[in-house]
N, C-alpha and C. Protein backbone atom coordinates (compact mmCIF):
# COMPACT_ATOMS: atom_id res chain seq x y z
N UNK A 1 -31.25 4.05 -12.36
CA UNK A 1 -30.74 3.04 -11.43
C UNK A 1 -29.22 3.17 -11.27
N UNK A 2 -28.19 3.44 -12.42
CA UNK A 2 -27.22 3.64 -12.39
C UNK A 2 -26.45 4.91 -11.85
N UNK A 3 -27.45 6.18 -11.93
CA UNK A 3 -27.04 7.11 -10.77
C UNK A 3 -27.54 7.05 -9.75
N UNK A 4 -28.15 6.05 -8.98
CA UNK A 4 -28.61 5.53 -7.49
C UNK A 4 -27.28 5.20 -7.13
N UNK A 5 -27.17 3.91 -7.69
CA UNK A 5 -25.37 3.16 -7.30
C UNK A 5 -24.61 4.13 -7.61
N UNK A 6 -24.00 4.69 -8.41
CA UNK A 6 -22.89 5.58 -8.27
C UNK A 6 -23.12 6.82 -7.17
N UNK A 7 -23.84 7.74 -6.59
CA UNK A 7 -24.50 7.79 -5.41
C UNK A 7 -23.84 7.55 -4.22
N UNK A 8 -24.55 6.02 -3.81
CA UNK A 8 -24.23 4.85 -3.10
C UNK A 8 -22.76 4.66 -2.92
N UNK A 9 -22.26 4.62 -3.70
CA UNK A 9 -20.95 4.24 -4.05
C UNK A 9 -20.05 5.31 -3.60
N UNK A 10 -20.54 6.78 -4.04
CA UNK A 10 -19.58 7.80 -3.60
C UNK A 10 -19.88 8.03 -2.20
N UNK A 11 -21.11 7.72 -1.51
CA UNK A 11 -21.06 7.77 0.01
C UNK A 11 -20.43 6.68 0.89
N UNK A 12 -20.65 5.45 0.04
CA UNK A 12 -19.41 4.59 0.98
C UNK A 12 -18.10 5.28 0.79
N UNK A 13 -17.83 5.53 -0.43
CA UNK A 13 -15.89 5.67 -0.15
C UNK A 13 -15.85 6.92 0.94
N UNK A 14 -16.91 8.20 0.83
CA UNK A 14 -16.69 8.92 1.72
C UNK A 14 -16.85 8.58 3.23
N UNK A 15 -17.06 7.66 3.42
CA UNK A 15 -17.62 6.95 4.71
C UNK A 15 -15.81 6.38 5.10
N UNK A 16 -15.44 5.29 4.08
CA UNK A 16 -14.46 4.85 4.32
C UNK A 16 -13.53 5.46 4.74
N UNK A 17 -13.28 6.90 3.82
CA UNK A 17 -12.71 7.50 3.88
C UNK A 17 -11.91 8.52 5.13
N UNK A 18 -13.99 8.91 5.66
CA UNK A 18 -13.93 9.47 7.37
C UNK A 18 -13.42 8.50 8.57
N UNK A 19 -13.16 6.96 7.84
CA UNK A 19 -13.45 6.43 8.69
C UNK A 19 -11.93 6.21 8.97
N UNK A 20 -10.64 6.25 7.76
CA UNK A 20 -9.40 6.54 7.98
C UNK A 20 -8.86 7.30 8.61
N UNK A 21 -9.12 8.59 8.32
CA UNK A 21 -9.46 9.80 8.68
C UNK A 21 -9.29 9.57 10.59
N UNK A 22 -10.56 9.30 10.96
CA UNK A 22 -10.27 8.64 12.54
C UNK A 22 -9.40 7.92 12.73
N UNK A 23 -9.32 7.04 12.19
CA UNK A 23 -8.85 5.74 12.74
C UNK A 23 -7.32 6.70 13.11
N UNK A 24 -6.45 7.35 11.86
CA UNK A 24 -5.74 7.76 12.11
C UNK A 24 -5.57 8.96 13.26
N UNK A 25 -6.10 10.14 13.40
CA UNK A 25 -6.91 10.66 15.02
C UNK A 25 -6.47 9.89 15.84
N UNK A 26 -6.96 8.53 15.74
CA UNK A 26 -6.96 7.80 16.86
C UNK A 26 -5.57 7.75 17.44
N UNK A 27 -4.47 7.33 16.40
CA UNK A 27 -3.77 7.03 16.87
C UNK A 27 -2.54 8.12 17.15
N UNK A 28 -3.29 9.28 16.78
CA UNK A 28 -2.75 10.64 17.45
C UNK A 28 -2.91 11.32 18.13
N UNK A 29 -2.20 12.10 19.45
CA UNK A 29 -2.56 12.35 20.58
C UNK A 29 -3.08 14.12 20.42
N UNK A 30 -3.18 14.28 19.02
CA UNK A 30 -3.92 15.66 18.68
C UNK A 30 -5.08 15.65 19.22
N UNK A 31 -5.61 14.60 18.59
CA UNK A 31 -7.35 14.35 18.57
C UNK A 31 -7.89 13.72 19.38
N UNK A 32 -8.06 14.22 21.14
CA UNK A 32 -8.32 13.17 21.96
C UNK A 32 -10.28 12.76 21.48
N UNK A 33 -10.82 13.90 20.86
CA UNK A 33 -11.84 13.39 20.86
C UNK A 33 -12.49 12.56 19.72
N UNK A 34 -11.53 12.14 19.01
CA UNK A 34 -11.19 11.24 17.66
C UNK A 34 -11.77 9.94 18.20
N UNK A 35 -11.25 9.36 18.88
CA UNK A 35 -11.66 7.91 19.44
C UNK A 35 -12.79 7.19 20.18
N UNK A 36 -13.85 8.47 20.81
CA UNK A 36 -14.83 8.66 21.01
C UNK A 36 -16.30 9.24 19.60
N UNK A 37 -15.45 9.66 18.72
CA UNK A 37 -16.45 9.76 17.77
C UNK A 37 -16.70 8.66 17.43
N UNK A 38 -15.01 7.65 17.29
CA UNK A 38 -14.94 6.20 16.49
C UNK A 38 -16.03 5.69 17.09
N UNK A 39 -16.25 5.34 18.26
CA UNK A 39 -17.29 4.44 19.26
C UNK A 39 -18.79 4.85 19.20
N UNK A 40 -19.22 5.80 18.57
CA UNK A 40 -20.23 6.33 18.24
C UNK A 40 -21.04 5.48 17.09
N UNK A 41 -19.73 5.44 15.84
CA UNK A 41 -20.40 4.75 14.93
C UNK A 41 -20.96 3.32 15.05
């Protein structure tokens, strides 16, 4: 049960993580297609 949650746990932070990841994209004019992935999720 305890390597389920830890698991769990390492796919949220990687989630969070992608999700900085964009956010920042976003607010750079490198990555026009950054802000359209965002809207996906």
């Amino acid at each position: 049960m305890k390597r389920i949650h830890a698991k769990f746990q390492e796919e949220r932070e990687k989630t969070a993580y992608l999700k900085m990841i964009l956010a920042d994209a976003k607010s750079s004019p490198e990555f026009p297609g950054a802000s359209r992935m965002l809207h996906l999720q």
